[in-house]
C-alpha atoms as a PDB file:
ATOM      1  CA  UNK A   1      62.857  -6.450  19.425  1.00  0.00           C
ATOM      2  CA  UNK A   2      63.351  -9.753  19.944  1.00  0.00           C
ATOM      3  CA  UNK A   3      59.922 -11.533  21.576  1.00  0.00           C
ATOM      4  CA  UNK A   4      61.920 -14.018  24.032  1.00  0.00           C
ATOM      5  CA  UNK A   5      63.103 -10.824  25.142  1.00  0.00           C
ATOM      6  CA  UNK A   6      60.258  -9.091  26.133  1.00  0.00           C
ATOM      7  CA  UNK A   7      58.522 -12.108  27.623  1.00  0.00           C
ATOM      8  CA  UNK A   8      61.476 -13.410  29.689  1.00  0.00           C
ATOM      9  CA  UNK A   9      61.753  -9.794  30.752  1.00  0.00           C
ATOM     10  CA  UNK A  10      57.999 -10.561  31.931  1.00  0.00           C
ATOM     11  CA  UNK A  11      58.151 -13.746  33.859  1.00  0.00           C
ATOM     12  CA  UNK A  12      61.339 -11.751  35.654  1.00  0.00           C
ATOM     13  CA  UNK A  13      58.892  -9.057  35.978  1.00  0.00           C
ATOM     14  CA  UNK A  14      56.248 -10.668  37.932  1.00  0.00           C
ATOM     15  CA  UNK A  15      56.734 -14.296  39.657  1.00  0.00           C
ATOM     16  CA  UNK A  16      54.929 -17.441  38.934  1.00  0.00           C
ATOM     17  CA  UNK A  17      52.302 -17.502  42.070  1.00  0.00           C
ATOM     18  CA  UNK A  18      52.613 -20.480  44.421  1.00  0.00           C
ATOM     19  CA  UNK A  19      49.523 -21.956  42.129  1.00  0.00           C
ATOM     20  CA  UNK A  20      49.791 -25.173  44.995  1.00  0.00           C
ATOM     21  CA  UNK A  21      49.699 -23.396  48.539  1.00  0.00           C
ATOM     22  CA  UNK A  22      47.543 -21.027  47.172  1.00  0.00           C
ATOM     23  CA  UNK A  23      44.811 -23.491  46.439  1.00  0.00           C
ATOM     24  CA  UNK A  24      45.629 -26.031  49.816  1.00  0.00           C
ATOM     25  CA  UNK A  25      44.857 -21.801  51.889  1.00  0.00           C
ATOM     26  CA  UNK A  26      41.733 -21.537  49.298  1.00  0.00           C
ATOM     27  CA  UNK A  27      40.019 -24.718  50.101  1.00  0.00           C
ATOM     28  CA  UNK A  28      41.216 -24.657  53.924  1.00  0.00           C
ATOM     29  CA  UNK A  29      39.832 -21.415  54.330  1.00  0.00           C
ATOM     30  CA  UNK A  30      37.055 -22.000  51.697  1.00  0.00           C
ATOM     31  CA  UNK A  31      36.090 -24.983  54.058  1.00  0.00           C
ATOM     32  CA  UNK A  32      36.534 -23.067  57.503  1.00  0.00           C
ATOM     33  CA  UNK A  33      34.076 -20.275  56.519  1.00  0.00           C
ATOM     34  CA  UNK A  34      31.515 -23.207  55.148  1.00  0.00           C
ATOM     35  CA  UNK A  35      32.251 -24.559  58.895  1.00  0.00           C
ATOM     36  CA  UNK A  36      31.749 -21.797  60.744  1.00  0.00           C
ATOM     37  CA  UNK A  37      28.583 -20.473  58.809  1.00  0.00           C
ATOM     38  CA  UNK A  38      27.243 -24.389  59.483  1.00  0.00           C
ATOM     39  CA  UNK A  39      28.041 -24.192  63.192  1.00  0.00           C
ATOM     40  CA  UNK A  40      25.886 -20.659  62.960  1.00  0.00           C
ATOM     41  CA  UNK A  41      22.993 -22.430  61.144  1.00  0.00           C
ATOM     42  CA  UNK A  42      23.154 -25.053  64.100  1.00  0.00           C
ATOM     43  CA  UNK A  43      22.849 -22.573  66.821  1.00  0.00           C
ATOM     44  CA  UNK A  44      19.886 -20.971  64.841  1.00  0.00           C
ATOM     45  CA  UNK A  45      18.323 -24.369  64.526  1.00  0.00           C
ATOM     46  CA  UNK A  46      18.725 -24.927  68.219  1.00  0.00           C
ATOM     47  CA  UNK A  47      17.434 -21.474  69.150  1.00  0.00           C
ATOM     48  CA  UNK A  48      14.169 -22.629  67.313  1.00  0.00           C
ATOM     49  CA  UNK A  49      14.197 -21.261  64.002  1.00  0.00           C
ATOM     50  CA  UNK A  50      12.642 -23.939  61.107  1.00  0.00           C
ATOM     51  CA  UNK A  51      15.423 -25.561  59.152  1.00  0.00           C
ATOM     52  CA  UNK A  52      13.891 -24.369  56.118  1.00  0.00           C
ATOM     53  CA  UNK A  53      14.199 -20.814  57.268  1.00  0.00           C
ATOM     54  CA  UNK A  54      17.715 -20.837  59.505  1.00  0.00           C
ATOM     55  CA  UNK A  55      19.379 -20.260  55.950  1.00  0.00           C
ATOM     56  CA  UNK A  56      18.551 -16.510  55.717  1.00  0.00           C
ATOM     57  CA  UNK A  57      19.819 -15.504  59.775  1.00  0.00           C
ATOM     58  CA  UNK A  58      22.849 -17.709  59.017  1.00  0.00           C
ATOM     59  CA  UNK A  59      23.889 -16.040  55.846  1.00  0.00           C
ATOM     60  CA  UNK A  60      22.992 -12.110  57.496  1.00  0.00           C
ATOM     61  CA  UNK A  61      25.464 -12.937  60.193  1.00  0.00           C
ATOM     62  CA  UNK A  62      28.635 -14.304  58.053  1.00  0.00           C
ATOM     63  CA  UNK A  63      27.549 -10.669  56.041  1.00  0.00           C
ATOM     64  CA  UNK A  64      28.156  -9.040  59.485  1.00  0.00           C
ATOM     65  CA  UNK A  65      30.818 -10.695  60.840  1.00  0.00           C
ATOM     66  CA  UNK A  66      32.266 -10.143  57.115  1.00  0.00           C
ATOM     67  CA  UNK A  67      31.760  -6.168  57.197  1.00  0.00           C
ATOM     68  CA  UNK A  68      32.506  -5.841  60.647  1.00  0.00           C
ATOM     69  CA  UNK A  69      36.006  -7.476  60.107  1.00  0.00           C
ATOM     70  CA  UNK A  70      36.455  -4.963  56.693  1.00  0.00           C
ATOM     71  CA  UNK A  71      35.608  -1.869  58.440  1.00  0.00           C
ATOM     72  CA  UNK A  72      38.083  -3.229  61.339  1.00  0.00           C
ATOM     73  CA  UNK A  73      40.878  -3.527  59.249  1.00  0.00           C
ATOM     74  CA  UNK A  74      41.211  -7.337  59.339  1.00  0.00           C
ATOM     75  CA  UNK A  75      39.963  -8.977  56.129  1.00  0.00           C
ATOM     76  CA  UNK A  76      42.535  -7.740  54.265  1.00  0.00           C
ATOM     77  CA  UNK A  77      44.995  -9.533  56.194  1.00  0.00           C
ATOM     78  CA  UNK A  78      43.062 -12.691  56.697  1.00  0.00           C
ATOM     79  CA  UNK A  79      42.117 -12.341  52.676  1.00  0.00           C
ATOM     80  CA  UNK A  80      46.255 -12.149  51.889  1.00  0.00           C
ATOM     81  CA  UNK A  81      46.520 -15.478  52.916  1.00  0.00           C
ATOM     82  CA  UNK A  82      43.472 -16.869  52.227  1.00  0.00           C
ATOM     83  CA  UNK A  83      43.469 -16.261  48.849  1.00  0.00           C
ATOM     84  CA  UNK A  84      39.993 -16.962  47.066  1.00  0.00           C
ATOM     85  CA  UNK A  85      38.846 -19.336  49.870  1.00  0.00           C
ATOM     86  CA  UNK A  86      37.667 -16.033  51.891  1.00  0.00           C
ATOM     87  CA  UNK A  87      36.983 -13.917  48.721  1.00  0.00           C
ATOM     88  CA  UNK A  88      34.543 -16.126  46.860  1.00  0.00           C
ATOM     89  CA  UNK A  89      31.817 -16.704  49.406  1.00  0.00           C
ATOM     90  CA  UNK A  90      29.605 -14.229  50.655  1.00  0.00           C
ATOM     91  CA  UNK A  91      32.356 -12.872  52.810  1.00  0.00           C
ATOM     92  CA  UNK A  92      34.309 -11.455  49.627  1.00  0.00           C
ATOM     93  CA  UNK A  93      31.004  -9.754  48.408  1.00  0.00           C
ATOM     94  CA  UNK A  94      29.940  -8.373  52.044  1.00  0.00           C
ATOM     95  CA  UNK A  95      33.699  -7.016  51.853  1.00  0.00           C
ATOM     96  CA  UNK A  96      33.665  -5.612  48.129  1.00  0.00           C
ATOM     97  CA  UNK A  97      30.731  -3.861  49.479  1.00  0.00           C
ATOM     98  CA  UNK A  98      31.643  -2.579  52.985  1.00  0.00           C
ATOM     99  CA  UNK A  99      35.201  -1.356  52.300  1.00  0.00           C
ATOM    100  CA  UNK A 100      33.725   0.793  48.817  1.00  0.00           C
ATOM    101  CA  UNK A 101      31.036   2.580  51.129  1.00  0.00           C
ATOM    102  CA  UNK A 102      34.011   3.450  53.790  1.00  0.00           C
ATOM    103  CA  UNK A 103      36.431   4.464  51.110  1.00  0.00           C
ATOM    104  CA  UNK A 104      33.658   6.988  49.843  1.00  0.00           C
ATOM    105  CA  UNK A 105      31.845   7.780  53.142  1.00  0.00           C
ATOM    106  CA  UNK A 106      33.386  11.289  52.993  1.00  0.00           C
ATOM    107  CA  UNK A 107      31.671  12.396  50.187  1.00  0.00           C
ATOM    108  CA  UNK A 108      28.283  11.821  52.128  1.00  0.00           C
ATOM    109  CA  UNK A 109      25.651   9.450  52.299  1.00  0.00           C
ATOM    110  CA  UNK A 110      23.717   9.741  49.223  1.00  0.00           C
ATOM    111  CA  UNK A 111      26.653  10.362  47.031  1.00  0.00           C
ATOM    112  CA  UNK A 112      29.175   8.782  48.180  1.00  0.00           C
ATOM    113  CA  UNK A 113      28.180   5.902  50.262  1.00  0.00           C
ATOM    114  CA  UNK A 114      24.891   5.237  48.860  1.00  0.00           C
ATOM    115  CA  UNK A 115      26.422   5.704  45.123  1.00  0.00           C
ATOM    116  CA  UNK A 116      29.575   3.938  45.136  1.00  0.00           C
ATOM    117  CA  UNK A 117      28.956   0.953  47.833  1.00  0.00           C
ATOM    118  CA  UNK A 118      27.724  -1.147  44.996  1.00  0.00           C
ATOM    119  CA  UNK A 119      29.779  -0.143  42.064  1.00  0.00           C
ATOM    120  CA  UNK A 120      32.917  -2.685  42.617  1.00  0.00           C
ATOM    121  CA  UNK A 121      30.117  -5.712  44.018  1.00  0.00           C
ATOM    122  CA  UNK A 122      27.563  -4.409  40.777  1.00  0.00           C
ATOM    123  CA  UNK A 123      29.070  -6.659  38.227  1.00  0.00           C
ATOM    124  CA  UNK A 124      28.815  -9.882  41.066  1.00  0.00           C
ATOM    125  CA  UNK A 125      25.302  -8.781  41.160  1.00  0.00           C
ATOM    126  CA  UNK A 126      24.510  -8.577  37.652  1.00  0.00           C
ATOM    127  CA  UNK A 127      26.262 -11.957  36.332  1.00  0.00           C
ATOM    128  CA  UNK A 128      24.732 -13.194  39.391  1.00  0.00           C
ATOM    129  CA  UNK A 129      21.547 -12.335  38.659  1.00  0.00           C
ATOM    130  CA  UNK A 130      21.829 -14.063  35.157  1.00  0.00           C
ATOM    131  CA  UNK A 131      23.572 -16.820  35.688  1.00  0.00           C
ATOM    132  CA  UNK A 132      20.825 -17.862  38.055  1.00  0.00           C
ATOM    133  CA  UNK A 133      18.250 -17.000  35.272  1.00  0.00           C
ATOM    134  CA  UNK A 134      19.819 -19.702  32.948  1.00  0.00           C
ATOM    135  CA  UNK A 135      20.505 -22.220  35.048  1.00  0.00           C
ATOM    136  CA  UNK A 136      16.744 -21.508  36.473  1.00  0.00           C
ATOM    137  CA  UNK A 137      15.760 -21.836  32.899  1.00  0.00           C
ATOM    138  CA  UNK A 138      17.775 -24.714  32.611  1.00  0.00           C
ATOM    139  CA  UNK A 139      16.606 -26.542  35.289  1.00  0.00           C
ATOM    140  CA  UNK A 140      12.620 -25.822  34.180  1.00  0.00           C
ATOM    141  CA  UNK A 141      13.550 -26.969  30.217  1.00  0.00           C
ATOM    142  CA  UNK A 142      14.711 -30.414  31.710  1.00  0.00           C
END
């Protein structure tokens, strides 16, 4: 067969992406969720929690707010326009996590939700995890 062929047949197959509006939605709602999570920090701050320590509260409750809108059906929606702005940040991870333990909640606790929450958010952990170690070791061989 002729290879022009197959990959025109492609392209017809599956549409270029709008590459431009879906990076303007990625960095709007990239830069709303950095917002929002500094307005939380803020209110921390002015509740009395140290600066140094505001960090941790502030990044539980974009986790929650994250999960709670998964587990309401929302962030799916929010996520089909948002594009990577909502999936990168901790928000994508709290909802890689949350919607795999209700997907397998009716196998039970220990097997289903305890086993299977992590397995789609395991590899984000685990390049995580090293990617941090390099640039740590990085950072202490300069």
């Amino acid at each position: 067969m002729d290879r022009n062929w197959i990959n025109n047949w492609q392209r017809l197959k599956h549409p270029k992406p709008p590459l431009i509006k879906n990076i303007i939605y990625a960095f709007i709602f990239g830069g709303l969720i950095c917002t929002f999570g500094q307005l939380i920090l803020n209110i921390y701050i002015s509740l009395g929690v140290p600066q140094q320590e505001a960090g941790n509260p502030t990044v539980a409750t974009v986790i929650f707010i994250a999960a709670s809108l998964t587990a309401a059906g929302v962030f799916d929606d929010i996520a089909s326009i948002a594009g990577a702005g909502i999936a990168v940040p901790v928000t994508g991870f709290a909802n890689s996590v949350t919607s795999m333990a209700i997907e397998f909640r009716r196998e039970g606790l220990v097997t289903g939700t305890g086993s299977k929450m992590f397995a789609l958010a395991g590899s984000v952990i685990v390049f995580g995890v090293v990617t941090a170690f390099v640039v740590g070791l990085i950072s202490a061989l300069i």
